[in-house]
Protein backbone atom coordinates (compact mmCIF):
# COMPACT_ATOMS: atom_id res chain seq x y z
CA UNK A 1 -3.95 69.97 47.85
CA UNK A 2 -4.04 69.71 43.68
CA UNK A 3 -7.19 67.41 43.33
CA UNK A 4 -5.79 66.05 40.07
CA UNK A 5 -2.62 65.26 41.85
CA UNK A 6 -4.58 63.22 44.32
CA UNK A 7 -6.95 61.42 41.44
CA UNK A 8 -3.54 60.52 39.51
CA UNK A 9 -1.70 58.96 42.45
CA UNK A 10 -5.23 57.01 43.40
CA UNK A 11 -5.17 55.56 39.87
CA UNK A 12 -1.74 54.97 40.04
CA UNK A 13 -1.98 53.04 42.62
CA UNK A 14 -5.27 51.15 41.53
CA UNK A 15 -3.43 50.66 38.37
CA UNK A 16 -0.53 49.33 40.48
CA UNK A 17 -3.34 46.90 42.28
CA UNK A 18 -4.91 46.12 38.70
CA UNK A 19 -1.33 44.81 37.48
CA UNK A 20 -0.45 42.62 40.99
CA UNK A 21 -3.64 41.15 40.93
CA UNK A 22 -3.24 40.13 37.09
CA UNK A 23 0.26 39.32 37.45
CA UNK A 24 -0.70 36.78 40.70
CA UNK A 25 -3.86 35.34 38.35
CA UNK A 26 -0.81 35.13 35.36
CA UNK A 27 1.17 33.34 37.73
CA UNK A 28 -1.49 31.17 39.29
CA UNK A 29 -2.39 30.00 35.55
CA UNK A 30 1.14 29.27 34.40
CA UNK A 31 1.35 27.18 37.85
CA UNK A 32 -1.77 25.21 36.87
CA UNK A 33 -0.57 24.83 33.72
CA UNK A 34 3.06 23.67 34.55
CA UNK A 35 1.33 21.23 36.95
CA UNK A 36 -1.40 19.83 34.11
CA UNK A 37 1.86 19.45 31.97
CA UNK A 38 4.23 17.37 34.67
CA UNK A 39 1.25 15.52 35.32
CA UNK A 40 0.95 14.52 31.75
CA UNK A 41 4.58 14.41 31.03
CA UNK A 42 4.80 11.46 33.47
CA UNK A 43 1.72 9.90 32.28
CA UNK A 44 3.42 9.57 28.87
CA UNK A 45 6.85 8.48 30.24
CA UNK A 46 5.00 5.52 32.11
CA UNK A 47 3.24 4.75 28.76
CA UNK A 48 6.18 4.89 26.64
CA UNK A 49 7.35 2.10 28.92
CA UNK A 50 4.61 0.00 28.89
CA UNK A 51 4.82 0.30 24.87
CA UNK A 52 8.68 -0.13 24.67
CA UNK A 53 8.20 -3.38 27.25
CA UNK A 54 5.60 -4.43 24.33
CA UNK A 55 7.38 -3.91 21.57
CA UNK A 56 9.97 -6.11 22.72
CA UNK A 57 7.75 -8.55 23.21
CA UNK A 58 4.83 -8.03 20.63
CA UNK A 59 4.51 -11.57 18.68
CA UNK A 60 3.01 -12.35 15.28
CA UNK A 61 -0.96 -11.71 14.97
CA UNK A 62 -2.97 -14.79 14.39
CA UNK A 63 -6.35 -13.91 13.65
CA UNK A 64 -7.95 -17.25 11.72
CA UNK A 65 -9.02 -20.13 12.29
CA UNK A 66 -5.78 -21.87 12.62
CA UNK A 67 -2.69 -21.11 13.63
CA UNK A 68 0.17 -20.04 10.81
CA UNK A 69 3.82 -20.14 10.47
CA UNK A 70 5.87 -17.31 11.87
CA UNK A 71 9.55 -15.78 11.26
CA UNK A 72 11.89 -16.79 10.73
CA UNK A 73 11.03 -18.35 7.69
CA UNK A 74 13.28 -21.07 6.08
CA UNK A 75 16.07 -18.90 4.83
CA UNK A 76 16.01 -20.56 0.95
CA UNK A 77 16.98 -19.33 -2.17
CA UNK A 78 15.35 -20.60 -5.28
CA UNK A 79 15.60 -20.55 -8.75
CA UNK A 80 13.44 -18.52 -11.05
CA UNK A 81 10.70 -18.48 -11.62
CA UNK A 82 10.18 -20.46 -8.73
CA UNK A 83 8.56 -23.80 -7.60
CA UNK A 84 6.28 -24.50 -4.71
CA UNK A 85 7.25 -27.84 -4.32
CA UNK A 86 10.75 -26.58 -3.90
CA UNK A 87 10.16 -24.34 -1.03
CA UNK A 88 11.03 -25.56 2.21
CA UNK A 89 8.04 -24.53 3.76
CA UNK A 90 5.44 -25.50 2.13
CA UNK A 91 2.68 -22.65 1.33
CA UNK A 92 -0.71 -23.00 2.56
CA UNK A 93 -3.54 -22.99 0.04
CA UNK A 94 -6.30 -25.77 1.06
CA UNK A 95 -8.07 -23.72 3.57
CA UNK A 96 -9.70 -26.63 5.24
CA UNK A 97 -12.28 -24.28 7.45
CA UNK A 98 -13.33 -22.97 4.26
CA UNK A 99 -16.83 -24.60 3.37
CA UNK A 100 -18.05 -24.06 -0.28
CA UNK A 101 -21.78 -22.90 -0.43
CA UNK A 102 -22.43 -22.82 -5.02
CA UNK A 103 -21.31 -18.96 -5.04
CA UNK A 104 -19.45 -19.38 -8.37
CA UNK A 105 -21.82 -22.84 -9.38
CA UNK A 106 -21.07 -23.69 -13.34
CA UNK A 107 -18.82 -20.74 -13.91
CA UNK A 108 -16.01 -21.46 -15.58
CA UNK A 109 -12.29 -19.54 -14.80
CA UNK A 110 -9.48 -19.16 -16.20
CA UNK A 111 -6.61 -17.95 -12.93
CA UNK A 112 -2.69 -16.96 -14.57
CA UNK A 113 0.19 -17.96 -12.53
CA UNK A 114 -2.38 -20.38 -10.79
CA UNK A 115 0.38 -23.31 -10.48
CA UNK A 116 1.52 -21.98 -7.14
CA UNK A 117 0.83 -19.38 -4.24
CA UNK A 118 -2.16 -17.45 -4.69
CA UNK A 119 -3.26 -18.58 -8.15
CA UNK A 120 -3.29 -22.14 -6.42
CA UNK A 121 -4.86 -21.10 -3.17
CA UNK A 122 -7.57 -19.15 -5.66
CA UNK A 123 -8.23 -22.25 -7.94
CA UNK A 124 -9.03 -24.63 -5.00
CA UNK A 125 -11.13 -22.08 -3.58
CA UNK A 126 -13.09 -21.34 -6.79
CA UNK A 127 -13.40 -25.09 -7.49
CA UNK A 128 -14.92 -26.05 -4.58
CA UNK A 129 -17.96 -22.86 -5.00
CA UNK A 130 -18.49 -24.96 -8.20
CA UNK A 131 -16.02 -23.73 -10.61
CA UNK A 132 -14.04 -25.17 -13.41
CA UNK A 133 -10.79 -23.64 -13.67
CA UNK A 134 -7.95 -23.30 -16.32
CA UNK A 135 -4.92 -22.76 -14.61
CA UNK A 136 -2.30 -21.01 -16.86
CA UNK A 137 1.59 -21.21 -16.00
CA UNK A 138 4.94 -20.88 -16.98
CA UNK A 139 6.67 -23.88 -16.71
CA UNK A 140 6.14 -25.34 -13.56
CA UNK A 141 4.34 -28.36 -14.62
CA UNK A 142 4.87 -30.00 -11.36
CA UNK A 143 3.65 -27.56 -9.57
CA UNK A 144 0.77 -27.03 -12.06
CA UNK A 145 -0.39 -30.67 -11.46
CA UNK A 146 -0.42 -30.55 -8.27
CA UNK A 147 -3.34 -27.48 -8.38
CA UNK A 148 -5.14 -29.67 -11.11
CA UNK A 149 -5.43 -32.55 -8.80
CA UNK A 150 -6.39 -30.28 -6.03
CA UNK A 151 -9.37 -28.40 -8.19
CA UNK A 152 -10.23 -31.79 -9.38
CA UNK A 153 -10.48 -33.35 -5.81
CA UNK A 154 -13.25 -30.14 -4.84
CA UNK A 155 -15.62 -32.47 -7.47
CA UNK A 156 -14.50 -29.53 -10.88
CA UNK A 157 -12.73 -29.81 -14.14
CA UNK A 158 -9.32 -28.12 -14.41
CA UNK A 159 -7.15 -27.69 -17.63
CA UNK A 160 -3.77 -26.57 -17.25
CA UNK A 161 -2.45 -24.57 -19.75
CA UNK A 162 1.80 -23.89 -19.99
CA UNK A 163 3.00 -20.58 -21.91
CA UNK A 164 4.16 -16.89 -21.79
CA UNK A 165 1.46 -13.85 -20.89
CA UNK A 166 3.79 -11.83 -22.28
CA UNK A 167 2.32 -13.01 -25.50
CA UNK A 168 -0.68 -11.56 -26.99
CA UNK A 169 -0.98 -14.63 -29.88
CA UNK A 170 -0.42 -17.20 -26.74
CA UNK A 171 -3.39 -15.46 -24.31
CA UNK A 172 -5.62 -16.04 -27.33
CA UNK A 173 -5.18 -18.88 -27.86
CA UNK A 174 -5.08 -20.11 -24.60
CA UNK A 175 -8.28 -18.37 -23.91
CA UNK A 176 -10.00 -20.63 -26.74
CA UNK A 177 -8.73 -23.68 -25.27
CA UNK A 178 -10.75 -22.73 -21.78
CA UNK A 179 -13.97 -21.72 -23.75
CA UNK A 180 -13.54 -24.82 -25.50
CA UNK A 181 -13.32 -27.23 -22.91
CA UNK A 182 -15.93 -25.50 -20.44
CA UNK A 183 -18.51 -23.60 -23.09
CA UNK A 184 -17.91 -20.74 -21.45
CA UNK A 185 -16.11 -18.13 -19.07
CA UNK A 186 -17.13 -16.29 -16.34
CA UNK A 187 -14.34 -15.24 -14.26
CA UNK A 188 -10.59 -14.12 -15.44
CA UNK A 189 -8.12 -14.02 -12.55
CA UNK A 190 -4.95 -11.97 -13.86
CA UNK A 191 -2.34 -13.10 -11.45
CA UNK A 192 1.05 -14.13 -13.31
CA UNK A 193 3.60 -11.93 -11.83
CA UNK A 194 7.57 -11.08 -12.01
CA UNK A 195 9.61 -10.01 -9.46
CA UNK A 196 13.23 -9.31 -9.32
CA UNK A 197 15.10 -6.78 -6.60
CA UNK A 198 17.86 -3.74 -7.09
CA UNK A 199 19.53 -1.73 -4.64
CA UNK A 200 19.51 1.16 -6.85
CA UNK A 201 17.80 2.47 -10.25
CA UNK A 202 20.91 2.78 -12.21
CA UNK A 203 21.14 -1.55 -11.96
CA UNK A 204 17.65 -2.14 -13.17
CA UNK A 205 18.90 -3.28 -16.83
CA UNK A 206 16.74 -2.93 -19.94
CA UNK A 207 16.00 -6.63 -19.70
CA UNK A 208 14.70 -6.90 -16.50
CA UNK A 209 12.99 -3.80 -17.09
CA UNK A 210 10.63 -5.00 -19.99
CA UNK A 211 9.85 -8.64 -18.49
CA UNK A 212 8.77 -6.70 -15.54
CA UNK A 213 6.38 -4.88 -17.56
CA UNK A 214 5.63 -7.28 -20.28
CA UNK A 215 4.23 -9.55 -17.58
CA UNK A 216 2.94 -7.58 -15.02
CA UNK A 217 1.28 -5.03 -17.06
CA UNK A 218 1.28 -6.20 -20.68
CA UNK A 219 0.04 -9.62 -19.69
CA UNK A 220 -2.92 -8.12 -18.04
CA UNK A 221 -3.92 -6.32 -21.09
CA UNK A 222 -3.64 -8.98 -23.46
CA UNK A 223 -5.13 -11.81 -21.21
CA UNK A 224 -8.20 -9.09 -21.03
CA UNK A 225 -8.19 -8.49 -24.59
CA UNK A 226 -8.24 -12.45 -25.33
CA UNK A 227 -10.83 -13.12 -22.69
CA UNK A 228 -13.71 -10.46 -23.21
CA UNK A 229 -15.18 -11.50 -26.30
CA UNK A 230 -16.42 -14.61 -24.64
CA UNK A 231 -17.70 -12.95 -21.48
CA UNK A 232 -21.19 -11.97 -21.17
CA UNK A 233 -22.97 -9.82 -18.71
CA UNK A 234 -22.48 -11.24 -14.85
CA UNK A 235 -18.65 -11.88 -15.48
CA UNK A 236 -15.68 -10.36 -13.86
CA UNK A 237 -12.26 -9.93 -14.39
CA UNK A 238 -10.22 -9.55 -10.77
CA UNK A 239 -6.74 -8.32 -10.92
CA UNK A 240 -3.85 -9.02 -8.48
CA UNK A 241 -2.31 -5.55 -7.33
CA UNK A 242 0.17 -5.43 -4.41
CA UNK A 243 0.85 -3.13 -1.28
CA UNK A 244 3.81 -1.82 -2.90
CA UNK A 245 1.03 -0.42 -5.54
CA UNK A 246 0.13 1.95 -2.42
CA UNK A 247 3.23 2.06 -0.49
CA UNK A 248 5.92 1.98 -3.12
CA UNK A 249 8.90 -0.24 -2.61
CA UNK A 250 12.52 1.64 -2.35
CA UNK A 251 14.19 -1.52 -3.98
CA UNK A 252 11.33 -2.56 -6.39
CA UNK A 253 11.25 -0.12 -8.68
CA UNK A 254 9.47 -1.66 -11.24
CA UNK A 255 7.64 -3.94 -10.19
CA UNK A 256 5.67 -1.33 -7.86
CA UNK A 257 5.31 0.42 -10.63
CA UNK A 258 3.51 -2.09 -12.47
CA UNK A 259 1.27 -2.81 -9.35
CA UNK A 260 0.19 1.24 -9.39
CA UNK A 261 -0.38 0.31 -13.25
CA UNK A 262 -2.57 -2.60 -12.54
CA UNK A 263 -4.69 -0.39 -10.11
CA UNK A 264 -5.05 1.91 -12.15
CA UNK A 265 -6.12 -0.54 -14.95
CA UNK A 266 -8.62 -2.53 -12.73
CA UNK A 267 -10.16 1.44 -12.26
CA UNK A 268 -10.51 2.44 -16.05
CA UNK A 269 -11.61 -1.31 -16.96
CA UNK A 270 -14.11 -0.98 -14.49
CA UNK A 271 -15.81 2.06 -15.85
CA UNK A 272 -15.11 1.14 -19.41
CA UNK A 273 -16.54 -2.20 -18.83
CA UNK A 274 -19.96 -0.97 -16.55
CA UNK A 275 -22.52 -0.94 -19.47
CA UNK A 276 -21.58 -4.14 -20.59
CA UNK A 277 -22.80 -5.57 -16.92
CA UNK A 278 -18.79 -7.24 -16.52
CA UNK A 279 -17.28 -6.15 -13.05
CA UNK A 280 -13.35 -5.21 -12.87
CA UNK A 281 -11.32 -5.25 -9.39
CA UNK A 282 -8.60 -5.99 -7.72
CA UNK A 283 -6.67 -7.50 -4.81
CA UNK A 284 -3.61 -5.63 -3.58
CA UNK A 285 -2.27 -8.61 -1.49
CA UNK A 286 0.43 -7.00 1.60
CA UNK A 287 3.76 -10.32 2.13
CA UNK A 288 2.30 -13.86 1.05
CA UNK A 289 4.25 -16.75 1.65
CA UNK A 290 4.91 -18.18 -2.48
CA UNK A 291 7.68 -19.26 -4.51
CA UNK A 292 8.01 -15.64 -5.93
CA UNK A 293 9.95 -13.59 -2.90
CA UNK A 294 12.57 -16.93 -2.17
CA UNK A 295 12.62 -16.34 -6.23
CA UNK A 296 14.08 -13.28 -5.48
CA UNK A 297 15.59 -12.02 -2.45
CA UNK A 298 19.10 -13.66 -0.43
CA UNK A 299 18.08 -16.44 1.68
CA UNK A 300 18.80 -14.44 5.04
CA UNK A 301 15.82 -11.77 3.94
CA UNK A 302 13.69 -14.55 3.33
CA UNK A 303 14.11 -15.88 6.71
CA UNK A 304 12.67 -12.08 7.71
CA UNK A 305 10.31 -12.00 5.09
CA UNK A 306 6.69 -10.17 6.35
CA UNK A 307 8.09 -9.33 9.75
CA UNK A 308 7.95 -6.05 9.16
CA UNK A 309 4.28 -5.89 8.17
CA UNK A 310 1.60 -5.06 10.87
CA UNK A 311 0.69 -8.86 11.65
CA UNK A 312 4.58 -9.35 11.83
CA UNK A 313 4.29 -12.45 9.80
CA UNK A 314 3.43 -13.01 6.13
CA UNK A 315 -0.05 -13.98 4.45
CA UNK A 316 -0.31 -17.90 3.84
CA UNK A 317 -1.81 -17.98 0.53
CA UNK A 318 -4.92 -19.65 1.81
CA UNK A 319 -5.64 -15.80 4.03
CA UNK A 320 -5.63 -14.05 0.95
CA UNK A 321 -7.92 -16.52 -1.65
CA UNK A 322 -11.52 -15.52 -0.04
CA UNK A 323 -11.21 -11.92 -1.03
CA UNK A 324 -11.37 -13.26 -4.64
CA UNK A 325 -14.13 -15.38 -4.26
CA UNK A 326 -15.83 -12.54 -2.63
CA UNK A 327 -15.05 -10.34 -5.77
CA UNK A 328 -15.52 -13.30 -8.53
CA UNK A 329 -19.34 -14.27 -7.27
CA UNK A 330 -22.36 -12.32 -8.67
CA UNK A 331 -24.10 -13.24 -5.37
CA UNK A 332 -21.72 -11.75 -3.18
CA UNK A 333 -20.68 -8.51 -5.00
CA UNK A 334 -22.65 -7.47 -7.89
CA UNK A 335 -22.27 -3.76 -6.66
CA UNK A 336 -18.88 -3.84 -6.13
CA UNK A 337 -16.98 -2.31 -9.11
CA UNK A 338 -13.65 -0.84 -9.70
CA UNK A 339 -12.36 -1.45 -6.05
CA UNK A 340 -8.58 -2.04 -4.88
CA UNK A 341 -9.03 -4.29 -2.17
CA UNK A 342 -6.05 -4.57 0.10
CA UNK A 343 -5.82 -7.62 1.97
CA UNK A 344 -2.73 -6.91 3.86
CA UNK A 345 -3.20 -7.56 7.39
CA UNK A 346 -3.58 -3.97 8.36
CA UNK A 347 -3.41 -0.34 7.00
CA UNK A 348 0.06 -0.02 6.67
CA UNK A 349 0.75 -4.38 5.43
């Protein structure tokens, strides 16, 4: 017998042996595998249940200290540029669990747009820490006396101040009314904003263009021009940003666009600012229940207004107002600099 016959058909058939044995392993691993995976796959199936049974029923988030209005909202329509005292449902801005400790004790403010929503909710808030306040508006002198009585009830002066930030000669001089009456200023609150949806680009009109930017933008930089040759080292200026600074907004354009501005203005301020010892940030608010979005959208999206956000509800002004008393005291946030805070009820608003 050939001996190399014999050694080839013995590793032939070892070979053979080799390749069942691997094949049965092969076979025995794709079984465990297949059985890890239908295992899993039914896992997830009962847990995309559970979450679709939640999601049907998940309800607004309530995470304060009292409870706050939830959708629908009161499907209302108003006029520009929009009056509190109008709305249907009133915004909430006194805060009444909010207890004043002297964090911003004989500073003096001045807070645009601080007639109504978050300018309001920020004046009361600032008033009773011990500030006086100048609250600058348009021309909703109702709605502007009602914040002045408010500010004057927390035990502080308030001067209320009607005009256009879209004018640089108007911010100055409305600046040296404030110094004037207080002897000083401490804090600027840029908050006057304009707001006005389109479907598409090709309808946002030259018009509604510019007063988009000459107030949301432009009226930042002039209000900070006017106000920093009276403020010293300790002061702050805190801008009002907006989600859709982060986010975008598919049917406003502009005015998100002005919001990515403003961030990137409170930034540059901040580090152009830093040797002078004044502190720039900002608050980049997610839906808040004010005068400006029933200023702008039909009534039936109002009545849906903030559903959409992750507390499924919007802001009350009164939720949002801490963050700038955190930002405005020297106590509380002398190291903080240059920040975008968002204060939108979760990563996404």
């Amino acid at each position: 017998m050939d001996m190399a016959n014999v050694v080839s058909r013995k590793g032939a058939k070892g070979a053979k042996a080799a390749a069942r044995a691997k094949g049965a392993g092969a076979d025995a691993t794709v079984a465990r595998q297949r059985e890890i995976q239908a295992k899993a796959d039914a896992a997830s199936k009962r847990a995309s249940k559970k979450r679709a049974g939640k999601k049907a029923a998940k309800k607004a988030t309530q995470a304060g200290t009292r409870r706050q209005p939830e959708n629908p909202m009161p499907a209302q329509h108003l006029a520009k540029p929009g009056h509190e005292h109008a709305l249907a449902l009133a915004p909430r801005f006194e805060a009444p669990d909010y207890v004043g400790s002297g964090k911003l004790e004989g500073m003096a403010a001045i807070i645009t747009g601080g007639d109504s929503g978050i300018g309001r909710a920020v004046a009361v808030l600032f008033a009773r820490e011990g500030a006086d306040v100048a609250v600058m508006h348009l021309d909703e002198d109702e709605d502007a006396a009602v914040t002045k009585r408010h500010v004057e009830a927390e035990g502080r002066r308030c001067l209320v101040i009607a005009g256009d930030v879209r004018d640089p000669k108007f911010c100055r001089k409305a600046v040296r009314k404030a110094v004037k009456a207080f002897g000083r200023l401490d804090v600027l609150v840029n908050n006057a904003a304009f707001q006005q949806h389109v479907d598409r680009l090709e309808d946002l009109g030259n018009r509604h263009l510019q007063e988009t930017l000459q107030t949301n933008i432009a009226g930042y930089f002039h209000m900070a021009r006017a106000a920093l040759p009276h403020m010293e080292r300790g002061a702050s200026i805190i801008n009002t940003g907006s989600e859709t600074g982060i986010f975008g907004s598919p049917k406003l354009l502009d005015y998100s666009a002005t919001k990515g501005a403003i961030h990137a203005f409170t930034m540059s301020l901040a580090s152009n600012l830093l040797e002078r010892g004044i502190r720039v940030n900002c608050v980049a608010p997610g839906p808040v229940w004010t005068p400006l979005n029933p200023a702008d959208k039909p009534a039936e999206d109002v009545a849906e207004f903030g559903k959409d956000s992750d507390m499924k509800r919007p802001a009350q002004p009164e939720e949002v107002s801490p963050a700038y008393v955190f930002l405005a005291s020297p106590v509380m946030s002398s190291y903080v600099n240059g920040v975008i805070l968002p204060v939108m009820g979760g990563p996404r608003g």
